[in-house]
Protein backbone atom coordinates (compact mmCIF):
# COMPACT_ATOMS: atom_id res chain seq x y z
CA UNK A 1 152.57 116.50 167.12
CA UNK A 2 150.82 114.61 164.00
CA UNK A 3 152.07 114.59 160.99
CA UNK A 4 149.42 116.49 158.93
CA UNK A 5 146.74 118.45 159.45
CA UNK A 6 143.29 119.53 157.53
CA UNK A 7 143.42 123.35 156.92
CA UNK A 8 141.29 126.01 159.34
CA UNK A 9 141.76 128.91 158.04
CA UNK A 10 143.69 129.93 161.07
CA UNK A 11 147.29 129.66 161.98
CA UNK A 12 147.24 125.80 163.17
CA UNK A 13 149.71 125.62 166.19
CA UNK A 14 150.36 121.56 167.36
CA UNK A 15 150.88 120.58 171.10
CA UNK A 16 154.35 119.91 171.33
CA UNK A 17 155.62 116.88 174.31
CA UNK A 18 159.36 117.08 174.65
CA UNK A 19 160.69 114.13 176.72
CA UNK A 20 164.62 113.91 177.87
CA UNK A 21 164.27 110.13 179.85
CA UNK A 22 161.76 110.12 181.52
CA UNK A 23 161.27 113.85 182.09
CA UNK A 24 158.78 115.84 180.85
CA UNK A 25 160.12 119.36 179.54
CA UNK A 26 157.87 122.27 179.83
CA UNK A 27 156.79 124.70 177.16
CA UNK A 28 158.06 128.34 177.51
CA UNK A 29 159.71 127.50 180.78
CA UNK A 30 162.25 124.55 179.34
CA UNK A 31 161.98 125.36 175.57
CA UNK A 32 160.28 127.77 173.26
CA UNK A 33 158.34 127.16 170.12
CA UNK A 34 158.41 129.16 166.66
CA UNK A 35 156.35 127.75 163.75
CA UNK A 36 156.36 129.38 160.18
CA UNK A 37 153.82 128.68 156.95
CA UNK A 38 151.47 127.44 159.37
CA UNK A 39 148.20 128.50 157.78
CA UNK A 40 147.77 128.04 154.46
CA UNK A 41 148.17 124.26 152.72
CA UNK A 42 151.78 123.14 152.56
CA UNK A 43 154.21 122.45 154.86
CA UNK A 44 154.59 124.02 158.22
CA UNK A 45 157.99 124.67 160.28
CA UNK A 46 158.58 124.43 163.73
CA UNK A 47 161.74 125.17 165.56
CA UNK A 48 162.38 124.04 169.21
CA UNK A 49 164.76 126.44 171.26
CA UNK A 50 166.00 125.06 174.60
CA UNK A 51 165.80 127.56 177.53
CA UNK A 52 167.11 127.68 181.36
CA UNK A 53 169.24 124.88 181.71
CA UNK A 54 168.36 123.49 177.85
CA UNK A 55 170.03 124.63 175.35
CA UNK A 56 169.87 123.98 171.71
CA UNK A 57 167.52 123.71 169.22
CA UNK A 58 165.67 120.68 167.12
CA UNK A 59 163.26 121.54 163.95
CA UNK A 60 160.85 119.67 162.32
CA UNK A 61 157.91 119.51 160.12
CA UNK A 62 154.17 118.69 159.16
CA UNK A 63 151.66 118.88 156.60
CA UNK A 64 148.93 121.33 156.39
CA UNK A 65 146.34 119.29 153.66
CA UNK A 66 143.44 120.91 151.74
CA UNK A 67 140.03 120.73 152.88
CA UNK A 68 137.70 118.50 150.60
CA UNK A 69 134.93 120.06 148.21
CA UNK A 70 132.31 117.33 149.91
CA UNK A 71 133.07 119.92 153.79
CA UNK A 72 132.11 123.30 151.67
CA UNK A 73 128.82 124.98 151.54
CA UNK A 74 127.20 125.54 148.01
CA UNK A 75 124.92 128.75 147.66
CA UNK A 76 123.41 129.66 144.17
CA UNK A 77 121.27 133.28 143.11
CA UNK A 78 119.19 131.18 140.27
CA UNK A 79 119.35 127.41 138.82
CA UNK A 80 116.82 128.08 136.19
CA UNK A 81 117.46 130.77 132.99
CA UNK A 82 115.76 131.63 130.05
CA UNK A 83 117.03 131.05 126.82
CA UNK A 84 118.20 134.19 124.99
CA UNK A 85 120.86 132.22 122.42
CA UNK A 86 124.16 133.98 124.68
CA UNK A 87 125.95 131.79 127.46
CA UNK A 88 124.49 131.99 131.26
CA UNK A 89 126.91 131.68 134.06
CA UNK A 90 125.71 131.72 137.49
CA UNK A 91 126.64 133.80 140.95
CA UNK A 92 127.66 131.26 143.23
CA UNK A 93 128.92 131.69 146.64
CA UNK A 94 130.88 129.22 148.02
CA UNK A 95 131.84 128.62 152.44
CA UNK A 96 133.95 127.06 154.58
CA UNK A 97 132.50 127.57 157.85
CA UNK A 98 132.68 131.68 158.04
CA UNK A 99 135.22 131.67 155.25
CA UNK A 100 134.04 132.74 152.06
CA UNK A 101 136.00 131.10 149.04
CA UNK A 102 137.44 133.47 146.05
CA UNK A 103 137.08 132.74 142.52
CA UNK A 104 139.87 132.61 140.69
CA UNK A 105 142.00 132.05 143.94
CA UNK A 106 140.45 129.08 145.81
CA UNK A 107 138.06 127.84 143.00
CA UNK A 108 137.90 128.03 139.26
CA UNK A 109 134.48 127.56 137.45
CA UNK A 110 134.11 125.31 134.06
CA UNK A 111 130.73 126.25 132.13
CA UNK A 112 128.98 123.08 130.05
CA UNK A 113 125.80 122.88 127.73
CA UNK A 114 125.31 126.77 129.10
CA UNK A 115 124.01 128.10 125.88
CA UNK A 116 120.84 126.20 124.15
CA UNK A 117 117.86 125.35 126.58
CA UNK A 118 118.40 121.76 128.73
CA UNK A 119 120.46 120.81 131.04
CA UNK A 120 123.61 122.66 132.22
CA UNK A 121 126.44 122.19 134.42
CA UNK A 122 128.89 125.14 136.15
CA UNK A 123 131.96 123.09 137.45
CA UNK A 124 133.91 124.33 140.39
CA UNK A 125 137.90 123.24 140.48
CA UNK A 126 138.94 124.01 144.05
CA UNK A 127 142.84 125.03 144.22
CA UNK A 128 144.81 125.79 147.06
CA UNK A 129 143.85 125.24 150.38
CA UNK A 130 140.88 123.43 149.05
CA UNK A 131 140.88 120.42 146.64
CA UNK A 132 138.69 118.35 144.71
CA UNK A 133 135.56 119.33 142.26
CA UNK A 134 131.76 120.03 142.39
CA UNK A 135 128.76 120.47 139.66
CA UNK A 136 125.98 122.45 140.37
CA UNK A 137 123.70 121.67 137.71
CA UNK A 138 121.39 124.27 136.07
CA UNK A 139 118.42 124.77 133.23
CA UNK A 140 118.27 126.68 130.42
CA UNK A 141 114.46 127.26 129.26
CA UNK A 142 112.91 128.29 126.25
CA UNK A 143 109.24 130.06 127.28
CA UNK A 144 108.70 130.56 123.65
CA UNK A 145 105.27 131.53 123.76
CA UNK A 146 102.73 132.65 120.67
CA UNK A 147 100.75 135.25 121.76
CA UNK A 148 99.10 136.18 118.43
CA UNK A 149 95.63 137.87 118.03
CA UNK A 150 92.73 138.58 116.36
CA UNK A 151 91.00 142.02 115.55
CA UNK A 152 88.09 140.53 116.13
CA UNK A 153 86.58 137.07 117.17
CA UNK A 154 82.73 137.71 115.21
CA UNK A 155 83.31 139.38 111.24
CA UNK A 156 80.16 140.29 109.30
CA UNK A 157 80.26 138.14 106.40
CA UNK A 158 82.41 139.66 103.38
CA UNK A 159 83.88 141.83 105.73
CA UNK A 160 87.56 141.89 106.86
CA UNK A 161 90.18 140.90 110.22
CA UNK A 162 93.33 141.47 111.21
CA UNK A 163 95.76 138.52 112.28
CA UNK A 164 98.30 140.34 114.42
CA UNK A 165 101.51 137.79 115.20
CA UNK A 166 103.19 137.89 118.54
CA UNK A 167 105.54 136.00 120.75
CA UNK A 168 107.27 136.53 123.75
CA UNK A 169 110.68 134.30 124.48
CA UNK A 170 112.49 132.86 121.44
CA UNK A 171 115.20 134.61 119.78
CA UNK A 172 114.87 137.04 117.21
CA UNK A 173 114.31 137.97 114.38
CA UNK A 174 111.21 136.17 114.21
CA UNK A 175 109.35 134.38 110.95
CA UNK A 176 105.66 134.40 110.98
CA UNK A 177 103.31 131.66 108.63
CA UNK A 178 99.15 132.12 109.10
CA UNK A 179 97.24 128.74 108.05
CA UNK A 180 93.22 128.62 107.79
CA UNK A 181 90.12 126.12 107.84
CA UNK A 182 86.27 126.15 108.59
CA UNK A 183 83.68 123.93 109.23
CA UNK A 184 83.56 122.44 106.27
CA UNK A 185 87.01 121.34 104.94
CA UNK A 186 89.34 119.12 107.21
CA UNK A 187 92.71 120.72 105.93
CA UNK A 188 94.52 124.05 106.52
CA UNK A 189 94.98 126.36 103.99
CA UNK A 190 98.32 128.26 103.57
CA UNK A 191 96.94 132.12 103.79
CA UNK A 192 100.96 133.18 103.75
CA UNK A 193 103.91 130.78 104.21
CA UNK A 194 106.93 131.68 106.78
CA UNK A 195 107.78 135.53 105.94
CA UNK A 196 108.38 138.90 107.87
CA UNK A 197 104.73 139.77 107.89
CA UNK A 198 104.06 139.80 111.59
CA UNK A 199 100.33 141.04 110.64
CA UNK A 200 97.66 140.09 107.89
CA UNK A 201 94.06 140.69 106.62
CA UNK A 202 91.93 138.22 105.69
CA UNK A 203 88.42 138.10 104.23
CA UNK A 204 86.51 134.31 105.15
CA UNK A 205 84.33 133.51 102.27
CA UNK A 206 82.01 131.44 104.22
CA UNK A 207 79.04 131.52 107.09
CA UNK A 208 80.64 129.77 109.50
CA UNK A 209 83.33 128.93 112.25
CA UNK A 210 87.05 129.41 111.56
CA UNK A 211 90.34 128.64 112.75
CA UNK A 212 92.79 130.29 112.03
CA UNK A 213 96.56 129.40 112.83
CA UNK A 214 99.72 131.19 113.60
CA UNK A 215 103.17 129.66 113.51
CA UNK A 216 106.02 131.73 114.58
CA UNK A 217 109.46 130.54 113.77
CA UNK A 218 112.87 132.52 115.57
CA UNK A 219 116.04 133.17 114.19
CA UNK A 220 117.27 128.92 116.15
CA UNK A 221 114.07 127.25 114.19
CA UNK A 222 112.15 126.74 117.13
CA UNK A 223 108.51 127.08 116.14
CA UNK A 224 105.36 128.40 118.63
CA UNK A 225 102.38 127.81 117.40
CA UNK A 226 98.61 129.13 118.82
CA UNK A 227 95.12 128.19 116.99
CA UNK A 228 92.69 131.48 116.88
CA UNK A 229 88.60 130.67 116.64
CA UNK A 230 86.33 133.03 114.87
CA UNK A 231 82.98 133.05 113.59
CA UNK A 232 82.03 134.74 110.41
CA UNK A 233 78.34 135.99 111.03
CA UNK A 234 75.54 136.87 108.46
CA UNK A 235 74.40 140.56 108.07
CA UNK A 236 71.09 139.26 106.63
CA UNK A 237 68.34 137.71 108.56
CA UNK A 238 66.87 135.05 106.46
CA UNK A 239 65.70 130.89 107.74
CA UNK A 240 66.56 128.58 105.19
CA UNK A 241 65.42 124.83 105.56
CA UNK A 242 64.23 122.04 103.35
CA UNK A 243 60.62 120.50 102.54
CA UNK A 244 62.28 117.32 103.97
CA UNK A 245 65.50 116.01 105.78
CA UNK A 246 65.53 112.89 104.07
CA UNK A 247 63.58 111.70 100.82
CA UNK A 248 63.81 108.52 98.48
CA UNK A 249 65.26 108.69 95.23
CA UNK A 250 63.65 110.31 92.44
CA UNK A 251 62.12 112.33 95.13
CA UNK A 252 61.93 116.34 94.49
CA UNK A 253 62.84 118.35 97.60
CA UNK A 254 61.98 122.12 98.01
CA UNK A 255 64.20 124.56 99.94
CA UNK A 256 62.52 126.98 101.87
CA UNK A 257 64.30 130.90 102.46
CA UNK A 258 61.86 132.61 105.18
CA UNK A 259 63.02 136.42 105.33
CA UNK A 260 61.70 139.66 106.12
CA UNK A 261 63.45 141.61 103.16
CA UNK A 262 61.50 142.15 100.21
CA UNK A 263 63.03 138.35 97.91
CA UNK A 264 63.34 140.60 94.89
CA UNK A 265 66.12 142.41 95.62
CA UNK A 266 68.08 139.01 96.60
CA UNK A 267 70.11 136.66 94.05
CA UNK A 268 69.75 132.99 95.54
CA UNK A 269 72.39 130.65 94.73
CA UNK A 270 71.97 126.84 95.29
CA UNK A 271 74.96 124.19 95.34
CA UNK A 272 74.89 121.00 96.25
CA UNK A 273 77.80 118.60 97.02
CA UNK A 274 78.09 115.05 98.37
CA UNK A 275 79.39 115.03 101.88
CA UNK A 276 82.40 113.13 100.84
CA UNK A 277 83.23 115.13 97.90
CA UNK A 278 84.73 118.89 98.03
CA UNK A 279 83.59 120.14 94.53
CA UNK A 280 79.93 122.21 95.03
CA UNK A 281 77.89 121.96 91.74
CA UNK A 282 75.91 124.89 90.83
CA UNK A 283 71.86 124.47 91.05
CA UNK A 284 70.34 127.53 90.19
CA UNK A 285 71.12 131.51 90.24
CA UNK A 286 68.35 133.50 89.88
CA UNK A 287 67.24 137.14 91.74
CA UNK A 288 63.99 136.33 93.54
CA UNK A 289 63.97 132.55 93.96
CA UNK A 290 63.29 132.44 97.59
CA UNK A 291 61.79 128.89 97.00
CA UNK A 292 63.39 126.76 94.91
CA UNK A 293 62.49 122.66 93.97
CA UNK A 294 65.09 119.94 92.86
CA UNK A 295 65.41 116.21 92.37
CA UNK A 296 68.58 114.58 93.67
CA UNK A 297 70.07 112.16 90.82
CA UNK A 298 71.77 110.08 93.43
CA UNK A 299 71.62 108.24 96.49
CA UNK A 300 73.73 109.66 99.48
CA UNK A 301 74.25 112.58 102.11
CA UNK A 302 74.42 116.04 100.77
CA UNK A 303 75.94 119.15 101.83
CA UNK A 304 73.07 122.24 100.37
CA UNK A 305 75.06 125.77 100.42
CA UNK A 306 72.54 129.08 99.96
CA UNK A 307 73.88 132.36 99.11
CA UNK A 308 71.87 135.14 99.23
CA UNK A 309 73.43 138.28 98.56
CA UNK A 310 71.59 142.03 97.17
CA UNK A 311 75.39 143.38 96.53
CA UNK A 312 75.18 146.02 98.96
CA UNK A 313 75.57 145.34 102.65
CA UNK A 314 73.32 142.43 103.23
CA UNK A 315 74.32 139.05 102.53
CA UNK A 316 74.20 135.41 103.77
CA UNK A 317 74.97 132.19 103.35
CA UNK A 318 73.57 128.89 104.51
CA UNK A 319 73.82 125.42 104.71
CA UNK A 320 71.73 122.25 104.69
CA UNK A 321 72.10 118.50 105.52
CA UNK A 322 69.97 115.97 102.87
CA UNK A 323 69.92 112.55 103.07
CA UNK A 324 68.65 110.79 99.99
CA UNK A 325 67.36 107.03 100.06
């Protein structure tokens, strides 16, 4: 009989070799065997009755020793959660062979980082029959997504569309900030800074191709962000374009409006701006101008902006490149 023994799960039940001299005693017909606390980790009994002509009895002892968490199987439902700002704990099933461990009895679990999205640990503190410790790590996620809209990704100029702010993941409640630009400006306008408004109007004030952008904070800061193209069309159809592309200085350029519409019941409007400046100047307003000469005071590349507008439903605006010599 050994000394110790690695639990089974089952009563564990040593061969026992009795000797007197050099005879070898036989079990159940020279002596009888009773063991006690046998199974579970701990120390076992045994007690040795002598039978025929034996008598007497002799006890002893050995060790029944845990099994090590590095022999158990490791089974868990989900190693991957999404962040929702409470604590995730996992279903874990733990086996020794057939044997299926108990929590709270054979195993306690220790939760770390199981909150905010990263990495995460559950810790399993075997007890009992079973010793030693195991991590199964786990992630938290956050699939904070912006799925904000538009009404509409073509508006008639001077007409309206709807910015409609939505996310899915996150934690709520949610803050919502809507930025613009075009074409022809490099940096975003604030339309409306972080607030509760999880939908706007707006109403572009130029020809041309927007972006608009949506930020959506939640109630941990975390910010999702999505970028929403639109084109603002005309509702008038009119060809604007210049005598020439590029002239020397002191040279007069004429800008041309080709348009079906009857000119006098259009106001033209001419600006001009250098490319590198933001600031348009003001040429000329007059109704009926379809045609309208300047001379450039300066050398360099021009922006040329032309609104036409009758005030009703028809309007436009375009714009020209000059390059002056």
């Amino acid at each position: 009989m050994n000394n110790s023994y690695l639990y089974t799960g089952k009563p564990i039940v040593p061969k026992i070799s009795l000797k007197i001299g050099d005879q070898q005693l036989e079990q159940d017909v020279d002596f009888a065997v009773e063991m006690t606390d046998n199974i579970n980790v701990g120390t076992a009994h045994v007690t040795i009755y002598g039978k025929g002509k034996f008598n007497g009895t002799v006890e002893n002892t050995f060790k029944i020793e845990p099994v090590p968490a590095k022999s158990l199987s490791f089974f868990a439902d989900n190693t991957e959660f999404e962040y929702d700002g409470k604590p995730h704990e996992m279903h874990i099933a733990v086996k020794f062979g057939e044997i299926t461990l108990q929590e709270g009895i054979d195993y306690n679990v220790e939760y770390a980082d199981n909150i905010k999205p990263g990495n995460a640990s559950a810790k399993l503190i075997f007890q009992g029959n079973f010793t030693g410790a195991m991590n199964i790590p786990f992630t938290i996620t956050n699939h904070f997504i912006n799925t904000s809209k538009l009404s509409t990704d073509v508006v008639n100029y001077t007409e309206e569309l709807t910015v409609t702010a939505l996310a899915e993941g996150g934690v709520a409640p949610y803050r919502y900030a809507y930025y613009v630009k075009h074409d022809d400006i490099k940096n975003w306008k604030t339309i409306s800074d972080f607030s509760e408004e999880s939908s706007i109007t707006y109403k572009p004030m130029f020809i041309t191709d927007y972006i608009i952008n949506v930020k959506i904070k939640d109630a941990e800061d975390n910010i999702a962000e999505k970028q929403l193209p639109f084109t603002v069309q005309s509702t008038l159809d009119a060809n604007c374009r210049l005598s020439a592309d590029t002239i020397a200085l002191s040279e007069p350029v004429t800008i041309i409006t080709e348009m079906e519409e009857d000119v006098s019941d259009f106001v033209f409007k001419y600006f001009i701006r250098k490319i590198t400046e933001n600031k348009w100047t003001l040429l000329e307003r007059k109704k009926g101008l379809s045609q309208f000469e300047f001379t450039p005071e300066q050398k360099g590349n021009y922006s040329i902006c032309i609104s036409i507008r009758n005030g009703k439903d028809k309007n436009t605006k375009q714009y020209l490149k000059l390059t002056v010599e």
